[in-house]
Protein backbone atom coordinates (compact mmCIF):
# COMPACT_ATOMS: atom_id res chain seq x y z
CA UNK A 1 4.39 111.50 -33.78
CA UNK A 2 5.86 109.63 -36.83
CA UNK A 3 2.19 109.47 -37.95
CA UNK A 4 1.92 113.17 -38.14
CA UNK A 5 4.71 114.08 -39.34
CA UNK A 6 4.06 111.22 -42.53
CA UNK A 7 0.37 113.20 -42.63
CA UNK A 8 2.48 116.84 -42.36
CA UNK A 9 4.91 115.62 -45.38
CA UNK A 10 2.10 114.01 -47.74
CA UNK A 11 -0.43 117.56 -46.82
CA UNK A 12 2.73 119.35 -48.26
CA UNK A 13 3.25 117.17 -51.63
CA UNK A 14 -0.27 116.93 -52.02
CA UNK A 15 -0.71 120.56 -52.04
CA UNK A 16 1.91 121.37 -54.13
CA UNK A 17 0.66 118.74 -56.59
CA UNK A 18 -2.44 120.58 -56.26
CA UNK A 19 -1.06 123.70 -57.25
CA UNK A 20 0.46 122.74 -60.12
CA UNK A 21 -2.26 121.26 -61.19
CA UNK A 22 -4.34 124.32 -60.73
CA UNK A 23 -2.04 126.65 -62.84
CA UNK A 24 -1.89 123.91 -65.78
CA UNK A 25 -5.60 124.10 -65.41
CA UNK A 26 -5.92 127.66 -65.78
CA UNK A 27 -2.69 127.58 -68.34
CA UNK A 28 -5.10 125.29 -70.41
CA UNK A 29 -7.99 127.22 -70.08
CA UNK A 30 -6.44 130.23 -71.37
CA UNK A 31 -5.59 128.55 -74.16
CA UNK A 32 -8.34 126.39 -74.71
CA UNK A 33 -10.41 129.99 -74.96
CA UNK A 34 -7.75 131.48 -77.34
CA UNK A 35 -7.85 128.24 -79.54
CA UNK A 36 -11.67 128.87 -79.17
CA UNK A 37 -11.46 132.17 -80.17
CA UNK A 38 -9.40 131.32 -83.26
CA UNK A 39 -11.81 128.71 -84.28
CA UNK A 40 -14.53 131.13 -84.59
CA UNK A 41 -12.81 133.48 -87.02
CA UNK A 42 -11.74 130.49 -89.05
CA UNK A 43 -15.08 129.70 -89.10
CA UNK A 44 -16.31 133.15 -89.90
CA UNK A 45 -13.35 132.82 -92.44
CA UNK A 46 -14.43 129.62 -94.15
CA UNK A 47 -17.90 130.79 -94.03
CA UNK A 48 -17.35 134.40 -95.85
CA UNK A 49 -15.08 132.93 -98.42
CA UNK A 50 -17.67 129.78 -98.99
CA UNK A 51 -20.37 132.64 -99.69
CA UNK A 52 -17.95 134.50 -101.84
CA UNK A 53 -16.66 131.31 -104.00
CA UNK A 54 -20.23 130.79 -104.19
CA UNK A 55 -21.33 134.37 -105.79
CA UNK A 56 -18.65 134.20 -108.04
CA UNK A 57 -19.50 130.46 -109.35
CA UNK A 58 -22.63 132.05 -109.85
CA UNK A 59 -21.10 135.43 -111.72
CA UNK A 60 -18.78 132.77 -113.71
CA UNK A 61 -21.60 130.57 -114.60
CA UNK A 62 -23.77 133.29 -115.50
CA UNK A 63 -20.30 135.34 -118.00
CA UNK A 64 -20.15 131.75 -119.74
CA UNK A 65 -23.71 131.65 -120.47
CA UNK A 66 -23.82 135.18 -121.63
CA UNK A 67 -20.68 134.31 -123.77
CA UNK A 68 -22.28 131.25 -125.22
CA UNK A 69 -25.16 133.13 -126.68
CA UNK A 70 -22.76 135.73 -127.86
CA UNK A 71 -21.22 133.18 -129.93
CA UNK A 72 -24.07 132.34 -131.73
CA UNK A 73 -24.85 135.77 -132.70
CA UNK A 74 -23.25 137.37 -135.75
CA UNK A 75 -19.89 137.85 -135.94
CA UNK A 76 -19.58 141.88 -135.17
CA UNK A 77 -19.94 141.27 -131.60
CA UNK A 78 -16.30 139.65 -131.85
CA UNK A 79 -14.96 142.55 -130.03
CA UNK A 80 -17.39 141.87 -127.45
CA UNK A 81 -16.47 138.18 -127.11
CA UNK A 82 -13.10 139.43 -126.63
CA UNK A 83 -13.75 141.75 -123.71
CA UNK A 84 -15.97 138.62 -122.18
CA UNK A 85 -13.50 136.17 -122.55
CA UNK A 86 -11.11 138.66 -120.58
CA UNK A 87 -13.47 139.39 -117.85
CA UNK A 88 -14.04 134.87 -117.70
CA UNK A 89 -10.15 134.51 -117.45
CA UNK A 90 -9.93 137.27 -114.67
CA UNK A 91 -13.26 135.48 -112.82
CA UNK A 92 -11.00 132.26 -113.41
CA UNK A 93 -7.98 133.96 -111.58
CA UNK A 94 -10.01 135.78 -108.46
CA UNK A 95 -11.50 132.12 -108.48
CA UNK A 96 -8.46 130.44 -108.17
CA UNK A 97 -7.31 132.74 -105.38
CA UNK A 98 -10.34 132.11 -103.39
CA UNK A 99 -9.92 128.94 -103.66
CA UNK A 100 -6.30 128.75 -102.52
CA UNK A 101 -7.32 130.97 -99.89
CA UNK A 102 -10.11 128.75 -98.90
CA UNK A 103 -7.91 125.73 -98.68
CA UNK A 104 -5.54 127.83 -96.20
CA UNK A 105 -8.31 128.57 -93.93
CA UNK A 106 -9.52 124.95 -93.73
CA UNK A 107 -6.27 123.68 -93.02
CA UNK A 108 -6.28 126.35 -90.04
CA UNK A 109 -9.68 125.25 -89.34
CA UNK A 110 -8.72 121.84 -88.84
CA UNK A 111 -5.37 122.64 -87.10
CA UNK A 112 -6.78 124.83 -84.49
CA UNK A 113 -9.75 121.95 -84.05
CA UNK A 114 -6.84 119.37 -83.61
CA UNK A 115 -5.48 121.61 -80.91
CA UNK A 116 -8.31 122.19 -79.36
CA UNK A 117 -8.90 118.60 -78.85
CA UNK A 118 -5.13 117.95 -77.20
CA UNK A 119 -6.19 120.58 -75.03
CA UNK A 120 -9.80 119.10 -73.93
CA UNK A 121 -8.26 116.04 -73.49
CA UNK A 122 -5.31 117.17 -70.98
CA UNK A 123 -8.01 118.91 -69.36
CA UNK A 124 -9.76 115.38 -68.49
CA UNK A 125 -6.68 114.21 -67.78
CA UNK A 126 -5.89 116.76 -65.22
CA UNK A 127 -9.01 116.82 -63.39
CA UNK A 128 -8.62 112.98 -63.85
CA UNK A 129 -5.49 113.59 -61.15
CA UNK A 130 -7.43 116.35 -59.17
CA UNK A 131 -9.72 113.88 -58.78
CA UNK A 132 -7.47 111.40 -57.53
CA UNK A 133 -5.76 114.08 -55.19
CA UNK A 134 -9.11 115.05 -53.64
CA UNK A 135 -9.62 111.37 -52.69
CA UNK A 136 -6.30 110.61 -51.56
CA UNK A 137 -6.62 113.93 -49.35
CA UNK A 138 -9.97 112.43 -47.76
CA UNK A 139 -8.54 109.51 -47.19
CA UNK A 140 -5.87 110.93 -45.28
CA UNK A 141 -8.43 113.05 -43.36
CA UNK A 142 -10.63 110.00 -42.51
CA UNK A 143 -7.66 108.48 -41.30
CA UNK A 144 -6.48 111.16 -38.97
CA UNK A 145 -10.28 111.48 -37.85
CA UNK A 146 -9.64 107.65 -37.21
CA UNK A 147 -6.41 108.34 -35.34
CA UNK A 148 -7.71 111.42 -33.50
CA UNK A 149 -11.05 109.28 -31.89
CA UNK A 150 -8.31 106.49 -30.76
CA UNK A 151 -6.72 109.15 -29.15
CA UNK A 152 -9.33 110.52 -27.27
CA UNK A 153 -10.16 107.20 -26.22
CA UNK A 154 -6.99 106.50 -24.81
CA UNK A 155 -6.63 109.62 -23.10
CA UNK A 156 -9.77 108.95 -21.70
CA UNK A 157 -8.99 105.38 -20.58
CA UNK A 158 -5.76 106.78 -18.72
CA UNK A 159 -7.64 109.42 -17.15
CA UNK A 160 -9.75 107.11 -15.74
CA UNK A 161 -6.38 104.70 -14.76
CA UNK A 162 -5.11 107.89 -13.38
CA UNK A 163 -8.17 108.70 -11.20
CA UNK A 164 -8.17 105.12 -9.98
CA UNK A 165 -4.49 105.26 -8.85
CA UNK A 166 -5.33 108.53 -6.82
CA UNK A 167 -8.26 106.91 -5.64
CA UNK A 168 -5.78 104.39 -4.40
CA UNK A 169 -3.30 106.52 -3.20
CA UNK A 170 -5.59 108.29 -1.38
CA UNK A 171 -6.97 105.85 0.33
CA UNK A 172 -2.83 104.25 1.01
CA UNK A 173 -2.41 107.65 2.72
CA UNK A 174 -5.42 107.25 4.90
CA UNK A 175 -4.65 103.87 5.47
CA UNK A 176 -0.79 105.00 6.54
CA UNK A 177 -2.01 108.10 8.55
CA UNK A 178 -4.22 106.29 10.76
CA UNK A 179 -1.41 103.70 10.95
CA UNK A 180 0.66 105.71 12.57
CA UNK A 181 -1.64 107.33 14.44
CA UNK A 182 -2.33 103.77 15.91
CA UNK A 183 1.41 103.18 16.08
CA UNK A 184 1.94 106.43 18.20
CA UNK A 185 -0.88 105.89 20.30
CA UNK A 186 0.22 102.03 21.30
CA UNK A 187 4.10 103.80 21.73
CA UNK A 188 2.69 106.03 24.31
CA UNK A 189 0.60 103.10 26.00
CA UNK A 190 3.62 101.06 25.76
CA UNK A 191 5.46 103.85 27.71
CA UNK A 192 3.28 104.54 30.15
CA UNK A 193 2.97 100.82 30.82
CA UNK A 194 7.36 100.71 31.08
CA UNK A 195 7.39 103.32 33.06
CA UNK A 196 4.68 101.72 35.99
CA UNK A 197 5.91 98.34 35.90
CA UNK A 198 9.44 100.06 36.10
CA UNK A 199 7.80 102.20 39.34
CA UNK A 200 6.52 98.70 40.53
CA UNK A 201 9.45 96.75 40.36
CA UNK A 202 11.29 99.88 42.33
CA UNK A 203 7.91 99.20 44.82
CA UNK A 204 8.91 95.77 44.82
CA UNK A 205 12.31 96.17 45.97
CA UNK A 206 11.13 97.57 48.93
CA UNK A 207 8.18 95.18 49.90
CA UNK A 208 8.47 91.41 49.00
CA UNK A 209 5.04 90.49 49.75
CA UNK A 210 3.23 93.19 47.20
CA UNK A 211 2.24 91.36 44.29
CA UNK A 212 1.95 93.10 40.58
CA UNK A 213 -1.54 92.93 39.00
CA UNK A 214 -0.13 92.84 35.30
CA UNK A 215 -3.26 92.30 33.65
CA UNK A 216 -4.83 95.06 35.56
CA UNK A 217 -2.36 97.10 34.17
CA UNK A 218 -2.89 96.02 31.13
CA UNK A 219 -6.37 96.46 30.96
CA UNK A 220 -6.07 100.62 31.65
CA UNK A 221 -3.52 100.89 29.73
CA UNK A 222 -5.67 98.96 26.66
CA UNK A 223 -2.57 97.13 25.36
CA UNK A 224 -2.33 93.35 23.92
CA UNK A 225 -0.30 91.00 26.48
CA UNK A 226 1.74 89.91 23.87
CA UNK A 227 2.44 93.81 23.02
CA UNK A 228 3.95 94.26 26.54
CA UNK A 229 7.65 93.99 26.53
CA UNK A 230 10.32 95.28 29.36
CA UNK A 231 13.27 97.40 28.84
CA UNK A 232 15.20 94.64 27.61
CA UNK A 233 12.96 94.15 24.52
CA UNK A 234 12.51 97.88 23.11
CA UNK A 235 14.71 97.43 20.53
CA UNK A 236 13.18 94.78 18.68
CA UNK A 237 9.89 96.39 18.82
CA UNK A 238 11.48 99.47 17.38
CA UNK A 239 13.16 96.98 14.58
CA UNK A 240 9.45 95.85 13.58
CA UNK A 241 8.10 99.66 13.70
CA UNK A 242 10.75 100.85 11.09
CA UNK A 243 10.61 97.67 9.49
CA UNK A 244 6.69 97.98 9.19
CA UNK A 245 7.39 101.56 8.12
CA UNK A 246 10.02 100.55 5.63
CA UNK A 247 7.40 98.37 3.90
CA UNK A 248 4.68 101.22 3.97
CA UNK A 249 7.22 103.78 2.50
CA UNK A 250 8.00 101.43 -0.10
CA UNK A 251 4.87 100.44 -1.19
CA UNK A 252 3.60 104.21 -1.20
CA UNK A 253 7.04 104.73 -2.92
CA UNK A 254 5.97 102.45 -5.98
CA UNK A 255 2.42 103.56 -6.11
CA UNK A 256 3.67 107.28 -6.42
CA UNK A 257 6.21 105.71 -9.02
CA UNK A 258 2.76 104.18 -10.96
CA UNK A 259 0.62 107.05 -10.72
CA UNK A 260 3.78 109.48 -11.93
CA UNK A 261 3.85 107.14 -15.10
CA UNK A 262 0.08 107.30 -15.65
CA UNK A 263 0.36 111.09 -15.37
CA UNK A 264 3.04 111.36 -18.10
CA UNK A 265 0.94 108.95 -20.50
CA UNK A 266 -1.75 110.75 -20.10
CA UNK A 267 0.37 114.23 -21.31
CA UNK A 268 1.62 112.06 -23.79
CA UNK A 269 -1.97 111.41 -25.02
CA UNK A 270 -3.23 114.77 -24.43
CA UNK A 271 -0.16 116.32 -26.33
CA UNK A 272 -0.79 113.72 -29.31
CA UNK A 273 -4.73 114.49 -29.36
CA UNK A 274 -3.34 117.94 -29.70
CA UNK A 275 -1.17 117.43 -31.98
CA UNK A 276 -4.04 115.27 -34.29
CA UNK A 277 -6.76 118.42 -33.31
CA UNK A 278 -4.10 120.84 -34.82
CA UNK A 279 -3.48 118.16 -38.22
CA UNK A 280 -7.08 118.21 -38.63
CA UNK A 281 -7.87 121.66 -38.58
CA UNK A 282 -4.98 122.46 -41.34
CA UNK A 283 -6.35 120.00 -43.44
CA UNK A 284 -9.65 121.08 -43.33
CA UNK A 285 -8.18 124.42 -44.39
């Protein structure tokens, strides 16, 4: 019993450690799929304002070449210059902006990627312990699968003791019935024979010369010599019969005593095979 209720406690703690370990999983997930999420506008981000710093590098490089060959023209197209060098210094601006703006998104970028690798990697680590859980939990099982086939063998063992004993009993029983039935039967010879060697000895009394044929007697009434006593000796004959009885009664007494033990091992057993069925079948759940 201390066994399964060590299994009962560690089934508990194990599932609990399972279900936190299943909500941090999903916790992480969530996140993982925001941080995911993130990381693709970022990217879509970096990538719009890379093709925008790109056009205008392009606009830029293509204002400054325009206003290098405007130099070298004649000198009424000053105003012009002027307007072009305006239009450069506002390219130089919306250039500058991008380019803060770029730098803001790649800093996200690369936070959101840092993030998302904390997160991958306390996702290995917790189905590092899941793992480790799972096989801990088998291991448990295997040993209550272990624990459950000992049982059955020792229930099966004392079922066979226990059949033996009644077996034995049984045959004690016989063994004491016919006994007595033996014992009666020589009481009632041993009566009979009392009673005619008391009627002969009256007989006797009255004629000297009649002799008594003991072993005749003997022989009809199919009783050992030494089994013949007179009046005189009744009691200790009754002494050995209760005496004989006594030991019977005693013996049957502490086979009954044997068998009732065997019979509440084997309840024991069949209430712990029970007990490991019932372990096993929460387990597996």
């Amino acid at each position: 019993m201390l066994i399964l209720l060590e299994a009962k406690e560690f089934r508990n703690r194990l599932n609990a450690q399972i279900r936190d370990l299943e909500e941090t999983n999903s916790s992480l997930k969530s996140r993982l799929g925001n941080l995911q999420k993130i990381l693709e506008v970022a990217q879509r981000e970096k990538d719009d304002l890379l093709t925008d710093l790109d056009q205008m590098r392009a606009d830029f490089a293509s204002e400054r070449e325009t206003w290098r060959e405007s130099l070298d023209t004649e000198p009424k197209n000053i105003s012009n210059n002027n307007s072009v060098s305006k239009e450069m210094e506002s390219l130089a601006s919306e250039n500058s902006m991008l380019m803060g703006r770029l730098k803001e998104a790649l800093r996200r970028y690369e936070e959101s990627q840092k993030e998302c690798d904390s997160i991958i990697a306390a996702k290995k680590c917790l189905e590092q312990q899941l793992s480790s859980c799972t096989q801990d939990w088998r291991k448990k099982c295997l040993q209550l699968e272990q624990e459950l086939a000992e049982a059955k063998t020792e229930c099966g063992r004392r079922e066979m003791s226990i059949c033996n004993w009644e077996e034995r009993l049984l045959q004690i029983n016989q063994w004491a019935d016919e006994e007595k039935s033996s014992k009666e039967k020589q009481s009632a010879c041993t009566l009979n024979l009392l009673s005619e060697l008391k009627r002969l000895k009256e007989m006797n009394n009255g004629d000297g010369d009649m002799e008594v044929d003991v072993g005749s007697i003997m022989q009809k009434s199919q009783i050992h010599p030494y089994s013949v006593l007179d009046t005189n000796e009744s009691a200790p004959l009754d002494w050995r019969q209760k005496k004989s009885n006594k030991i019977n009664k005693m013996e049957r007494c502490h086979l009954q005593m044997a068998l009732n033990n065997e019979l509440r091992a084997r309840e024991e057993a069949e209430n712990r095979l029970q007990d490991c069925e019932l372990e096993m079948e929460r387990l597996k759940k």
